[in-house]
N, C-alpha and C. Protein backbone atom coordinates (compact mmCIF):
# COMPACT_ATOMS: atom_id res chain seq x y z
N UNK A 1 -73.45 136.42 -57.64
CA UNK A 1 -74.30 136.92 -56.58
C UNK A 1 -75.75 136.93 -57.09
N UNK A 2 -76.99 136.28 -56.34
CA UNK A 2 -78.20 136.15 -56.47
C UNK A 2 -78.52 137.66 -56.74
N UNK A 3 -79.78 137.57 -57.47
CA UNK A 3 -80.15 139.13 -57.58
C UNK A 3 -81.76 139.30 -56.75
N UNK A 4 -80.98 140.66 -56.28
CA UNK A 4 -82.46 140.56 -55.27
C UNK A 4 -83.84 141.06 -56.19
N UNK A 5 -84.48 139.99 -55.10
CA UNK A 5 -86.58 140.00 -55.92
C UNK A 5 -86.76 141.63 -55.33
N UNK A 6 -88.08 141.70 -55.89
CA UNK A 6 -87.68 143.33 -56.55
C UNK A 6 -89.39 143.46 -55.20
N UNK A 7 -89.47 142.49 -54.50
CA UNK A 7 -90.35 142.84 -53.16
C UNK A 7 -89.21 143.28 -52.26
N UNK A 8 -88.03 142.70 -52.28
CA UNK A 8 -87.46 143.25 -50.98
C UNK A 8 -86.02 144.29 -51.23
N UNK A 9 -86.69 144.99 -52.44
CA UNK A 9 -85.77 146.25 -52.42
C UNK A 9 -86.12 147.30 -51.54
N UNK A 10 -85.44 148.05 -51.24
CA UNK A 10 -85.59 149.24 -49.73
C UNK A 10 -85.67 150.80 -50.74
N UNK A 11 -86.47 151.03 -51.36
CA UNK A 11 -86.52 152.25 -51.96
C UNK A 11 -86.07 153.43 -51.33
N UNK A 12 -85.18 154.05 -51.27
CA UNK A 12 -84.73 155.17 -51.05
C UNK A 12 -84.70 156.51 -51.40
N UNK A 13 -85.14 157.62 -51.36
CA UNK A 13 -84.19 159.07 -51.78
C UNK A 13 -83.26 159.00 -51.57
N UNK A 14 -82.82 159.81 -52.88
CA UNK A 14 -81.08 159.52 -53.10
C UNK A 14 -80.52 158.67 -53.55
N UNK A 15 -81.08 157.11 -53.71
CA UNK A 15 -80.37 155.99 -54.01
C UNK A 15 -80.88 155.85 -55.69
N UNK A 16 -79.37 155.45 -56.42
CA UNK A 16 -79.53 154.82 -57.79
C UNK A 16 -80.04 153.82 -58.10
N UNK A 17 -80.85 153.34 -59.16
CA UNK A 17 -81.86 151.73 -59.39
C UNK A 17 -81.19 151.37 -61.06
N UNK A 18 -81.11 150.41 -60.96
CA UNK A 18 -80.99 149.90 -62.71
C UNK A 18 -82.28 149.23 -62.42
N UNK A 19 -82.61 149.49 -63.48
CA UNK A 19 -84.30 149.25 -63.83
C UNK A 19 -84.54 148.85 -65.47
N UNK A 20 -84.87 147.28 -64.99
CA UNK A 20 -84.48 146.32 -66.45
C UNK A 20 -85.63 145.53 -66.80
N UNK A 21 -85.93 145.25 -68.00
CA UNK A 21 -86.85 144.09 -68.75
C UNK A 21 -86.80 143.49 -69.93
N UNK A 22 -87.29 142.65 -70.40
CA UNK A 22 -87.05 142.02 -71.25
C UNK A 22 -88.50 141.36 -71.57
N UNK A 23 -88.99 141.45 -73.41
CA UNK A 23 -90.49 140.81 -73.38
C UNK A 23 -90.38 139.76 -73.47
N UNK A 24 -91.65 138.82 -73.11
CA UNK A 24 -91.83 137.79 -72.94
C UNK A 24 -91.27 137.06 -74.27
N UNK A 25 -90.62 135.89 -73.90
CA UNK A 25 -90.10 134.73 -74.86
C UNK A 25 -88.93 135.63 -75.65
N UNK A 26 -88.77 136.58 -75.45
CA UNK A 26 -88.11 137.98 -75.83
C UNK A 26 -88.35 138.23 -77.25
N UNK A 27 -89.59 138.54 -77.50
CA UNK A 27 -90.05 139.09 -78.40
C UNK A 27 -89.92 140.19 -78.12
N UNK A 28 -90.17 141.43 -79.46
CA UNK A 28 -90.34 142.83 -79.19
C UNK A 28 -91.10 143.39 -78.73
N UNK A 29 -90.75 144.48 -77.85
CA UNK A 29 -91.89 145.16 -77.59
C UNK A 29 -92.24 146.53 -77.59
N UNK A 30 -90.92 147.16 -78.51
CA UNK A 30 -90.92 147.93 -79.68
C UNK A 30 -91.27 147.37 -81.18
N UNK A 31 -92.13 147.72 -81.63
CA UNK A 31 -92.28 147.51 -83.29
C UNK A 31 -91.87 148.42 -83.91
N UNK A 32 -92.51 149.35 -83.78
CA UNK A 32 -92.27 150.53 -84.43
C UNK A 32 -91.39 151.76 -84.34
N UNK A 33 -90.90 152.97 -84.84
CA UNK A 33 -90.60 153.89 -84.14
C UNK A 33 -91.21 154.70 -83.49
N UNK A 34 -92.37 155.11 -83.64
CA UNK A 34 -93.33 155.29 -82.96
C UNK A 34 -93.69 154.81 -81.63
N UNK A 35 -93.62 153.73 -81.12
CA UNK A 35 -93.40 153.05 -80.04
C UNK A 35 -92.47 153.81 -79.18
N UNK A 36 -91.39 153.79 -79.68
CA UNK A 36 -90.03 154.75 -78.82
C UNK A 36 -90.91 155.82 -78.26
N UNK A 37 -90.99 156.77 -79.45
CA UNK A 37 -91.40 157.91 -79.19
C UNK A 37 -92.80 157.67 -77.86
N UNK A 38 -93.53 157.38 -78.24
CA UNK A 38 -95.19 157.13 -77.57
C UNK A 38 -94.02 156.92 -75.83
N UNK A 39 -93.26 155.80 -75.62
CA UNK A 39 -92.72 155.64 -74.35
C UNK A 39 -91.87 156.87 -73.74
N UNK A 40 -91.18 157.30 -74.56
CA UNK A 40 -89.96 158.41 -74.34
C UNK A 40 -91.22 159.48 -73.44
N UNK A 41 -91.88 159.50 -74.17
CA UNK A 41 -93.11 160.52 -73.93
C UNK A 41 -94.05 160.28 -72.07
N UNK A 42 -94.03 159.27 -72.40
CA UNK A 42 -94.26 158.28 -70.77
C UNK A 42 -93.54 158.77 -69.69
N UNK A 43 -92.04 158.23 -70.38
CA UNK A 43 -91.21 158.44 -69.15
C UNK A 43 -91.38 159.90 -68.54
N UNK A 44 -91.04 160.69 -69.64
CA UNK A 44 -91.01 162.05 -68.91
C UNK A 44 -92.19 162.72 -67.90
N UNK A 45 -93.38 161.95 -68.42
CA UNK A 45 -94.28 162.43 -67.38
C UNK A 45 -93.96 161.98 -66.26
N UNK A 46 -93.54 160.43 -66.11
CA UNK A 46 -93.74 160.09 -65.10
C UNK A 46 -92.21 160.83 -64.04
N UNK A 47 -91.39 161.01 -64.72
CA UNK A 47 -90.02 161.13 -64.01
C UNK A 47 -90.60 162.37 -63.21
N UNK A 48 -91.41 163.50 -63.74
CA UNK A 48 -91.81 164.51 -63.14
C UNK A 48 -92.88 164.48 -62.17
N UNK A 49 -93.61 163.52 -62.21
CA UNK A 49 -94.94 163.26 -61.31
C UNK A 49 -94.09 162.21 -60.13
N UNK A 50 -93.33 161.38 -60.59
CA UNK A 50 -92.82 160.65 -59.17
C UNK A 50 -91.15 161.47 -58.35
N UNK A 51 -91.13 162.19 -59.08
CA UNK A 51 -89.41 163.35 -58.38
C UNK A 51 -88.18 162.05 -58.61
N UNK A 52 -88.15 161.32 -60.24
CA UNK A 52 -87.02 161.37 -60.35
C UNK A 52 -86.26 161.52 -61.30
N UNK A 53 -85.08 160.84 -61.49
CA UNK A 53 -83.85 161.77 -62.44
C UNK A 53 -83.53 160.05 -62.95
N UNK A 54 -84.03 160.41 -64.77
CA UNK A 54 -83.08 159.47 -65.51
C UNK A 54 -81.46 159.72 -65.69
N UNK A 55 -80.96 159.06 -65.27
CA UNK A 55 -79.37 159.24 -65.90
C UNK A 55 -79.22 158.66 -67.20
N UNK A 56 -79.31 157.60 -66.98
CA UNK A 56 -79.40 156.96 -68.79
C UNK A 56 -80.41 155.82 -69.11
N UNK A 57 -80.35 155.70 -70.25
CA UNK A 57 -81.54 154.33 -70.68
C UNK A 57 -81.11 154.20 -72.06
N UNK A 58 -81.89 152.95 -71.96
CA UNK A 58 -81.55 152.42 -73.36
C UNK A 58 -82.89 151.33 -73.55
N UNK A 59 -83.45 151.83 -74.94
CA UNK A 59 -84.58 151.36 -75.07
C UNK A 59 -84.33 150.65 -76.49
N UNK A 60 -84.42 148.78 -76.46
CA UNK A 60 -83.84 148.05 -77.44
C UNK A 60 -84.86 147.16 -78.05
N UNK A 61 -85.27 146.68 -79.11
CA UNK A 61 -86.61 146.33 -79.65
C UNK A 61 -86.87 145.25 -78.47
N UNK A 62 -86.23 144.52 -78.12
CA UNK A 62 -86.80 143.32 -77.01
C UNK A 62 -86.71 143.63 -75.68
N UNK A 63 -86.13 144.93 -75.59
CA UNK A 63 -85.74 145.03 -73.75
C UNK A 63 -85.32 146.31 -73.44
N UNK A 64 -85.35 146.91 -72.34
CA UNK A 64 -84.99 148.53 -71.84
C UNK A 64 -84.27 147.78 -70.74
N UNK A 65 -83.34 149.63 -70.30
CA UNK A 65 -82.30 149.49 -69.56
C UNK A 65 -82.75 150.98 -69.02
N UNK A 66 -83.05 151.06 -67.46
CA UNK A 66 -83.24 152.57 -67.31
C UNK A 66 -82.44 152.68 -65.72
N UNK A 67 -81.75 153.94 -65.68
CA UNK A 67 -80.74 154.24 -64.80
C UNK A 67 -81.07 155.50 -64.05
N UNK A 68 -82.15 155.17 -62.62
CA UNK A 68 -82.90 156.10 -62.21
C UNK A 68 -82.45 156.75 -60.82
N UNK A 69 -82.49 157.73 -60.51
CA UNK A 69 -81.88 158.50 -58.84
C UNK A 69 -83.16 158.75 -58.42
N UNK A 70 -83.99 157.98 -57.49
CA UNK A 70 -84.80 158.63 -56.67
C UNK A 70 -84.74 159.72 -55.72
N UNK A 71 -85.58 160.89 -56.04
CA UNK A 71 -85.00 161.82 -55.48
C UNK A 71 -86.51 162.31 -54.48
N UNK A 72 -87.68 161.76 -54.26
CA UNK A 72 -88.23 161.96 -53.18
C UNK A 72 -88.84 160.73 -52.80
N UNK A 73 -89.81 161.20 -52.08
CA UNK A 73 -90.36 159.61 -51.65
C UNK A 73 -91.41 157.92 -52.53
N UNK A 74 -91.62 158.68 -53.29
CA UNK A 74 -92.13 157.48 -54.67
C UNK A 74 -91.00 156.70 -54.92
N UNK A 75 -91.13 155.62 -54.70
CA UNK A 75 -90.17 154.75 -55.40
C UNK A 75 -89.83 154.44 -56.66
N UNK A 76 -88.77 154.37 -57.09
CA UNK A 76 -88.60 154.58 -58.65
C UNK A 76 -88.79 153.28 -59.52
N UNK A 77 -89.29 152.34 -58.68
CA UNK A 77 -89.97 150.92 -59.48
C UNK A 77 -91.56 151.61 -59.85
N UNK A 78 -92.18 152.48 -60.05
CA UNK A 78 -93.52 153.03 -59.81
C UNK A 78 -93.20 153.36 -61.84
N UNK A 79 -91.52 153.33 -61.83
CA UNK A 79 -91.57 154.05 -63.70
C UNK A 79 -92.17 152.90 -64.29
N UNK A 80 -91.72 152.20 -64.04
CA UNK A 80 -92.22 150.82 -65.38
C UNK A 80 -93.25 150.54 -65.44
N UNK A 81 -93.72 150.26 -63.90
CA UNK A 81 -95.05 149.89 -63.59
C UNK A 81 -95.62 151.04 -64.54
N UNK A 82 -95.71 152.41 -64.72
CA UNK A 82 -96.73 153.34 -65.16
C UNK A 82 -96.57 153.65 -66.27
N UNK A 83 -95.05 153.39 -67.27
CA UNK A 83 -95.41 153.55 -68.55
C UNK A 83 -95.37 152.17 -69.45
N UNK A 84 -95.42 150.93 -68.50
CA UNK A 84 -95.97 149.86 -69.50
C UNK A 84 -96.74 149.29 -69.37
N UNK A 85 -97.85 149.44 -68.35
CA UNK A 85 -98.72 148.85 -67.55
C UNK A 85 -100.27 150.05 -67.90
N UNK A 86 -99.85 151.29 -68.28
CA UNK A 86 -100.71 151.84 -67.98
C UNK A 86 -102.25 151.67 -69.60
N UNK A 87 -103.10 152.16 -69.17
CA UNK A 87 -104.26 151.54 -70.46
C UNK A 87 -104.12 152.52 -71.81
N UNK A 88 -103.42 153.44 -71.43
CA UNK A 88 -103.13 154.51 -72.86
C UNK A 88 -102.08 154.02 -73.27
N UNK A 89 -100.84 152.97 -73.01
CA UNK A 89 -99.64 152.01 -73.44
C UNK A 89 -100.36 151.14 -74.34
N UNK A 90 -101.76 150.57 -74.05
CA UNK A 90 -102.11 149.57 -74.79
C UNK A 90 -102.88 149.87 -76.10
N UNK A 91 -101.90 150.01 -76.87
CA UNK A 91 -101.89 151.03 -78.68
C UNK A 91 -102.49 149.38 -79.42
């Protein structure tokens, strides 16, 4: 089964997201341990500023795995976008 482009997902409250990446040419994009930490630190702001609930993740030197319940109206594609995109990420 094709996987749907991530324009025509229907963001919901209430609904579960697997929320996935991988770096380019799949290089790392963890180096360090520090890195973890600096992101771990991300997420939590953001889970609290957009109302949602990690269930699980998994953060692997070339790629994350995050398992999110949107629980108000922000869509929970707004996590990645804000802790890898944002200009205090760029260490």
């Amino acid at each position: 089964m094709p996987r749907a482009r991530k324009d025509h997902i229907s963001w919901q409250p209430g609904h579960y997201y697997h929320i996935y990446n991988r770096g380019a040419r799949r290089l790392s994009i963890f180096r360090e341990k520090d890195n973890y930490l600096f992101v771990l630190g991300l997420i939590r702001k953001y889970l609290s500023e957009f109302n949602l609930s990690l269930i699980a993740y998994v953060l692997m030197p070339n790629h994350y795995h995050f398992l999110v319940q949107q629980l108000g109206e922000h869509n929970a594609g707004l996590l990645p976008q804000r802790v890898f995109n944002s200009a205090s990420a760029c260490i």
